[in-house]
N, C-alpha and C. Protein backbone atom coordinates (compact mmCIF):
# COMPACT_ATOMS: atom_id res chain seq x y z
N UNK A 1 0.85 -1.18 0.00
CA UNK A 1 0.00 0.00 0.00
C UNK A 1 0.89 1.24 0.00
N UNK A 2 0.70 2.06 -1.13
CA UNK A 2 1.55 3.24 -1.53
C UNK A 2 0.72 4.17 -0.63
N UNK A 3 1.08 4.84 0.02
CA UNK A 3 0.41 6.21 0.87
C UNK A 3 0.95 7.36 0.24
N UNK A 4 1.21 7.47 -0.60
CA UNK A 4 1.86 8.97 -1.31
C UNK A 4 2.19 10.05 -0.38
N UNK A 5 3.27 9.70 0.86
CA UNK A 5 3.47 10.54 1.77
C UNK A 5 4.55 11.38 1.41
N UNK A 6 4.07 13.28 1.72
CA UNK A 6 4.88 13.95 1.30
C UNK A 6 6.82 13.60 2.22
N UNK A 7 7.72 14.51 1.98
CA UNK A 7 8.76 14.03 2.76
C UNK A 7 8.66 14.68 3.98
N UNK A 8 7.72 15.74 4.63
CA UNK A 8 7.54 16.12 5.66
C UNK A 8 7.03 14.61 6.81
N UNK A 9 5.82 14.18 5.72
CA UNK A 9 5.32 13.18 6.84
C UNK A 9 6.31 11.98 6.86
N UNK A 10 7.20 11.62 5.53
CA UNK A 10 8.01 10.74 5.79
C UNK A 10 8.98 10.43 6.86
N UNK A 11 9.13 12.03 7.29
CA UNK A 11 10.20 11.90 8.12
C UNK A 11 9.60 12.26 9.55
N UNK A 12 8.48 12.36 9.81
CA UNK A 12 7.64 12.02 10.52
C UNK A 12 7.23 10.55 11.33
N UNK A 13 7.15 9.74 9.99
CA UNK A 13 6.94 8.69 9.97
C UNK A 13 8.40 7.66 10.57
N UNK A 14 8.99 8.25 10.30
CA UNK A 14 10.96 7.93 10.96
C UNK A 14 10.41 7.98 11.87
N UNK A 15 10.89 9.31 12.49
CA UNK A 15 10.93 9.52 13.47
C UNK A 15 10.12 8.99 14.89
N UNK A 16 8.64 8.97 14.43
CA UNK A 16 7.90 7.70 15.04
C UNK A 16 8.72 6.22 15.25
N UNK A 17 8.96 5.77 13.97
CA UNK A 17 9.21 4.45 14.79
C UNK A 17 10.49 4.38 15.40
N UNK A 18 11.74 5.42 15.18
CA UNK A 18 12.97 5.74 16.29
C UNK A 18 12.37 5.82 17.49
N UNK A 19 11.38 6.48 18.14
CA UNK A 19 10.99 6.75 19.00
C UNK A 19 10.44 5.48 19.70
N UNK A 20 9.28 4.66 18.92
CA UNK A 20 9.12 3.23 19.37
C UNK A 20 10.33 2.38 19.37
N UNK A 21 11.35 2.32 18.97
CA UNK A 21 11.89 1.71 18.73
C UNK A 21 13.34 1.87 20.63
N UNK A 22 13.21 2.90 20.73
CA UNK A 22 14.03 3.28 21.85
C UNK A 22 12.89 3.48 23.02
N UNK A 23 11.46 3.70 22.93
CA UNK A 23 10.65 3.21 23.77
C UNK A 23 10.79 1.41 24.18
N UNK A 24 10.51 0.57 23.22
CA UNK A 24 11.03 -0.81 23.43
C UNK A 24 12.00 -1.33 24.13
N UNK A 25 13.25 -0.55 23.98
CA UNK A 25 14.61 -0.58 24.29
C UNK A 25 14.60 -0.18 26.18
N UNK A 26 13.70 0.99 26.56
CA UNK A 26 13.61 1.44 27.80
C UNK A 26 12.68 0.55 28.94
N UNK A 27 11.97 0.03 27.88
CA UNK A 27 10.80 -0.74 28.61
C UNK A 27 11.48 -2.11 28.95
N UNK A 28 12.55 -2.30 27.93
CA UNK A 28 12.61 -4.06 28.11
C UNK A 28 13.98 -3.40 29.24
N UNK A 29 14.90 -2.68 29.26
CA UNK A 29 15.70 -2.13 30.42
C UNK A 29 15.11 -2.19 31.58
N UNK A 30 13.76 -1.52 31.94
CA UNK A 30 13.35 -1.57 33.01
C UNK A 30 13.06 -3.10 33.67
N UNK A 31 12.06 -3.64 32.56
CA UNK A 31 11.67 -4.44 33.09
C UNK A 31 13.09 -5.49 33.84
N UNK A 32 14.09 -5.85 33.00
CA UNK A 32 15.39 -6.44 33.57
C UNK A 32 15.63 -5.89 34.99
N UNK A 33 16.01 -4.90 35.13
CA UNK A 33 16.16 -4.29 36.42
C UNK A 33 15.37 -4.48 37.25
N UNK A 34 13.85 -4.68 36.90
CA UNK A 34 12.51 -5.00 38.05
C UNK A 34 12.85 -6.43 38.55
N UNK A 35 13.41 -7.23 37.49
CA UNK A 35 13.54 -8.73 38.41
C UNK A 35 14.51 -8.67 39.08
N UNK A 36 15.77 -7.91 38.39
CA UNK A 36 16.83 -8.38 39.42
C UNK A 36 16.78 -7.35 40.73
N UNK A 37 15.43 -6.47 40.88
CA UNK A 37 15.25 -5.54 42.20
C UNK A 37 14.77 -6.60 42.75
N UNK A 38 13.73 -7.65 42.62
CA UNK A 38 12.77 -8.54 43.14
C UNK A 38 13.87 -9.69 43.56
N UNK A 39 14.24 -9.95 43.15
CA UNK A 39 15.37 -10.88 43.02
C UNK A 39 16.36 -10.66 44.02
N UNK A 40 17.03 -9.41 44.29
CA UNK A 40 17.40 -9.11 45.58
C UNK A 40 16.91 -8.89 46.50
N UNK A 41 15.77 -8.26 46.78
CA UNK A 41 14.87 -8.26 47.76
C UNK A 41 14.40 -9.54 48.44
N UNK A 42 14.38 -10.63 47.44
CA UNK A 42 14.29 -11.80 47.83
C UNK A 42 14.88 -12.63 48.70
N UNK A 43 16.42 -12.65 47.84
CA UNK A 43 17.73 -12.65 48.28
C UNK A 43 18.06 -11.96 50.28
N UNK A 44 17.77 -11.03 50.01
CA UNK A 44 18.11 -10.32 51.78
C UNK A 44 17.08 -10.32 52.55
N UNK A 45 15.77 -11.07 51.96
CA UNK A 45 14.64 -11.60 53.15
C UNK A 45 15.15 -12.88 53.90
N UNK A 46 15.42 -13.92 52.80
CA UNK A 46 16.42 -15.13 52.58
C UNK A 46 17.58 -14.93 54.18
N UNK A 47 18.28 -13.95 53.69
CA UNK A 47 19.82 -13.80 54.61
C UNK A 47 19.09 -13.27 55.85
N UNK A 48 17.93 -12.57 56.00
CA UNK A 48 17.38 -12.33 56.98
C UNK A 48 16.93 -13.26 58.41
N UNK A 49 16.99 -13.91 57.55
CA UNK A 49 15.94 -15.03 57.85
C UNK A 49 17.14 -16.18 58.63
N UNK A 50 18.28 -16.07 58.31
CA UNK A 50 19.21 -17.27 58.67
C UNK A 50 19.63 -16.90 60.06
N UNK A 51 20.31 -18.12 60.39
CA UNK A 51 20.61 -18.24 62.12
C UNK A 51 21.95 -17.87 62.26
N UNK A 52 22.86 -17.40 63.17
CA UNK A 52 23.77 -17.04 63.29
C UNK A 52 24.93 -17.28 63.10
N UNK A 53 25.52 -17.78 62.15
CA UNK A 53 26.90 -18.47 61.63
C UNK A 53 26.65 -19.41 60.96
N UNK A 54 25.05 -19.54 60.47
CA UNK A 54 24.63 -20.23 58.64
C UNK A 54 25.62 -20.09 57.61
N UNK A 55 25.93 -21.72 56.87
CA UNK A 55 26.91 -21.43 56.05
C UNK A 55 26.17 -20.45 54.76
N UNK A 56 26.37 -19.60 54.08
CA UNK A 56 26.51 -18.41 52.95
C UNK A 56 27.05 -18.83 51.99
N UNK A 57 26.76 -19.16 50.73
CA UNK A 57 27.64 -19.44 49.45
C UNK A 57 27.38 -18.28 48.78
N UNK A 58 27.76 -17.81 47.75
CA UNK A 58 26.88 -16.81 46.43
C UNK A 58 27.90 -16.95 44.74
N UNK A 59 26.96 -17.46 43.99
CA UNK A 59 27.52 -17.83 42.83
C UNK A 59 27.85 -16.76 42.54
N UNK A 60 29.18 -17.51 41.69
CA UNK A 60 30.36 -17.06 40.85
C UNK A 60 30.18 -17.63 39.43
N UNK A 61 29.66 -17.31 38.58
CA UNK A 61 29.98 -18.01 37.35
C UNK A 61 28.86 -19.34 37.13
N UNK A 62 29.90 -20.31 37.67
CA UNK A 62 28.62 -21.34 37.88
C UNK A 62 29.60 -22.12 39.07
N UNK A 63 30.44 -21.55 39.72
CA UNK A 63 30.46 -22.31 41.27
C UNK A 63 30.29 -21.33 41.73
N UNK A 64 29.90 -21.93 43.02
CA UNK A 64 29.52 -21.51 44.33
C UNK A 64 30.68 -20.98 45.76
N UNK A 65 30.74 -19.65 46.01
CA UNK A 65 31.62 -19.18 46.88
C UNK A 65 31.58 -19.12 48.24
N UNK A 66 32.07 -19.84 49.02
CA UNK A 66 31.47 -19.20 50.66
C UNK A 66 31.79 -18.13 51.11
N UNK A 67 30.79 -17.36 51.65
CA UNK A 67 30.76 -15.96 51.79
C UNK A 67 31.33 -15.79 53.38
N UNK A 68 32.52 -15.33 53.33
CA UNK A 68 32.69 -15.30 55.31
C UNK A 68 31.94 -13.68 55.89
N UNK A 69 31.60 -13.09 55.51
CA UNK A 69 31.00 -11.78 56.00
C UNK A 69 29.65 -11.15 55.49
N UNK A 70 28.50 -11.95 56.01
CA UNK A 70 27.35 -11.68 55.33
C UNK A 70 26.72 -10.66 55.57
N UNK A 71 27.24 -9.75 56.93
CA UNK A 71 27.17 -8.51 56.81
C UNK A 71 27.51 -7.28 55.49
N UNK A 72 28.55 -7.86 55.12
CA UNK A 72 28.94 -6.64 54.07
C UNK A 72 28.52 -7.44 52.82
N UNK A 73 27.97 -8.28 52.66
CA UNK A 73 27.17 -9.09 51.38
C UNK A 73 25.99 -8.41 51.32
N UNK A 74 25.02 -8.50 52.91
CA UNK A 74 23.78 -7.66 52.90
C UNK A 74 23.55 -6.53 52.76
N UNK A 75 24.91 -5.01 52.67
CA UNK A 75 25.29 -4.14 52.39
C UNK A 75 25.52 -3.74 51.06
N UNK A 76 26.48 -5.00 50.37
CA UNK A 76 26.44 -4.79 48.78
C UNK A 76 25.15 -4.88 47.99
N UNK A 77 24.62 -6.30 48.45
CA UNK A 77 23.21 -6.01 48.17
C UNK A 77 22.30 -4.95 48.13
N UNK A 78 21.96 -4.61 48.89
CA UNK A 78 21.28 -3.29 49.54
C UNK A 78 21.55 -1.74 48.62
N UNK A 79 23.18 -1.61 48.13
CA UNK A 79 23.72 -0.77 47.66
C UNK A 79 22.84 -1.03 45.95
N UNK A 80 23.65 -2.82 45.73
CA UNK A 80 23.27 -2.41 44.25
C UNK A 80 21.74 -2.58 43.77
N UNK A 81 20.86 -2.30 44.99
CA UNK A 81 19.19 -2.31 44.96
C UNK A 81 18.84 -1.00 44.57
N UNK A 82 19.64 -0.35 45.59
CA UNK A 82 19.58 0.93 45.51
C UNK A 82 20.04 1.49 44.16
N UNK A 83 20.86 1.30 43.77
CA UNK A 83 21.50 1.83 42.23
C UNK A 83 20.35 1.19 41.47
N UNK A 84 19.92 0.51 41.44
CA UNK A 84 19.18 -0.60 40.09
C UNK A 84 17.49 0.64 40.68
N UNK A 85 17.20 0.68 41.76
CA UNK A 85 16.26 1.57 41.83
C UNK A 85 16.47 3.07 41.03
N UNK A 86 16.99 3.61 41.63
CA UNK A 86 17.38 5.09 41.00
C UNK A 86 17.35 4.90 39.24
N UNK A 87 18.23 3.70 39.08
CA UNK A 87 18.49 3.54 37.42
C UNK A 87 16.92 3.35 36.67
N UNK A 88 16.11 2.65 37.77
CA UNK A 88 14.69 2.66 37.10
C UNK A 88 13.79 3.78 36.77
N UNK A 89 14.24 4.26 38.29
CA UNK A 89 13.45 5.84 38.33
C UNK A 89 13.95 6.80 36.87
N UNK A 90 14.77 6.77 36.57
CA UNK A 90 15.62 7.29 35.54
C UNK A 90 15.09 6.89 34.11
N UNK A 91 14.77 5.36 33.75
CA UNK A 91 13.96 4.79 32.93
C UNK A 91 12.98 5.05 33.04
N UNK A 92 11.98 5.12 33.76
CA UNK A 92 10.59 5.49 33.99
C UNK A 92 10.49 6.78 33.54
N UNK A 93 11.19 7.87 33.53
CA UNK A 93 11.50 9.36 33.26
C UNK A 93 11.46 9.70 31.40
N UNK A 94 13.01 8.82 31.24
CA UNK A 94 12.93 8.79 29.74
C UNK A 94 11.59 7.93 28.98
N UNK A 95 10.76 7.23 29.78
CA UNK A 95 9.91 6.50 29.20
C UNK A 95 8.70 7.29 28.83
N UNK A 96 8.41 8.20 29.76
CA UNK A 96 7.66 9.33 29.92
C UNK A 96 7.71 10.13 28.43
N UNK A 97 8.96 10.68 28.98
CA UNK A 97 9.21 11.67 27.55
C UNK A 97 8.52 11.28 26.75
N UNK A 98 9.51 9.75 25.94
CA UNK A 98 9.71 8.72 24.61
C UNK A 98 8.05 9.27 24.27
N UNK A 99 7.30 8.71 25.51
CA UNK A 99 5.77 8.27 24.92
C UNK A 99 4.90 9.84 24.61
N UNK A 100 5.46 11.36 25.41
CA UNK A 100 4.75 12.15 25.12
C UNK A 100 5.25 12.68 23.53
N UNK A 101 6.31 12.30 23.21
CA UNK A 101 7.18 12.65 22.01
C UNK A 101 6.44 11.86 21.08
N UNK A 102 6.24 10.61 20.79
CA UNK A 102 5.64 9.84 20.36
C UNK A 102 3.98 10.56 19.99
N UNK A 103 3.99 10.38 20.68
CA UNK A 103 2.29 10.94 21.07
C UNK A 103 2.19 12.35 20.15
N UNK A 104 2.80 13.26 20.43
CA UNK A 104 3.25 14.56 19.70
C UNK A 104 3.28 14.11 17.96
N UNK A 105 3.83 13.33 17.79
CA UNK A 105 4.25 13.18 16.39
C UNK A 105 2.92 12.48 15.73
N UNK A 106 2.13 11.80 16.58
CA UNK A 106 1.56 10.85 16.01
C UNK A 106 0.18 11.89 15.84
N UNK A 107 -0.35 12.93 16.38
CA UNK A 107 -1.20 14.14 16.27
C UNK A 107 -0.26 14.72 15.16
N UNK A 108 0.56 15.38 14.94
CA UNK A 108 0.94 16.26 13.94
C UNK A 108 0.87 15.29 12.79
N UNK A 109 1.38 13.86 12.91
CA UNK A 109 1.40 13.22 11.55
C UNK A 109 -0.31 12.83 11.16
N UNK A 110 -1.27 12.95 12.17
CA UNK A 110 -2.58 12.74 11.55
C UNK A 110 -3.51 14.05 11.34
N UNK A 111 -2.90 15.23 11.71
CA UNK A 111 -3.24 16.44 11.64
C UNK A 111 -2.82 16.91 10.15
N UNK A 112 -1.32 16.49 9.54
CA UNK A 112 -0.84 16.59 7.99
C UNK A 112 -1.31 15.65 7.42
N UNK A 113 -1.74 14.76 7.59
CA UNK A 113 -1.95 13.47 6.61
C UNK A 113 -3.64 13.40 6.73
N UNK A 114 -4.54 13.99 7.40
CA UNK A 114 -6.02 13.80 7.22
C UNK A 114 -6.21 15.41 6.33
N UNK A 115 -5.20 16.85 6.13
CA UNK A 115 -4.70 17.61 5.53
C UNK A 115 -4.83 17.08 4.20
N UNK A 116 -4.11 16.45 3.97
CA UNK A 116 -3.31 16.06 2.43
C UNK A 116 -4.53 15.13 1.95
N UNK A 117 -5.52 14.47 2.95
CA UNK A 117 -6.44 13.46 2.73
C UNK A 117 -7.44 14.61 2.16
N UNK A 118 -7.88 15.32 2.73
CA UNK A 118 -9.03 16.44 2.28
C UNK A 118 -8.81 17.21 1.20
N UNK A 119 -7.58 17.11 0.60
CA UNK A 119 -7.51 18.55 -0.26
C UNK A 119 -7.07 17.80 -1.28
């Protein structure tokens, strides 16, 4: 289907799917980061939960390390929750934009193109 779109809307029409296209990109970012937030949270209910000089392993690769200080394990944890949070908040932000930008283009491109349809 030929749409005889001038090069205004063509590049319109770009620009839309760049925009979906790095919307996709932010969404599937977040979502990664949501499991491995859940995933740690999990993790330091887990360590919470253990009795006082419980042996601690935490994979490496694909063996298993014993951890002698699960204090500063539950600390690193905690830290890189915290980073993986903020980094979301940050995604959630640009996601915002992506979609009002999106949104913007997709009114101007049916505002020129129902234009070009009438005349």
């Amino acid at each position: 289907m030929d749409l005889n779109l001038t090069p205004y809307l063509q590049e319109k029409l770009k620009q839309a799917q760049t925009l979906q296209q790095q919307l996709e990109s932010v969404i599937s970012q977040k979502y990664q980061f949501d499991l491995k937030v859940k995933e740690i949270t999990k993790t330091l209910e887990e360590l919470g939960k253990l009795e006082q000089g419980s042996s601690v392993f935490r994979s490496v690769g694909s063996i298993l390390i014993p951890v002698k200080d699960v204090e500063s394990l539950k600390k690193e944890l905690e830290d890189e929750k915290e980073t993986l949070e903020v980094r979301i908040r940050t995604l959630e932000k640009q996601q915002k934009m992506l979609e009002e930008k999106y949104k913007e283009i997709q009114e101007e491109f049916s505002k020129a193109y129902g234009k070009g349809q009438s005349g």
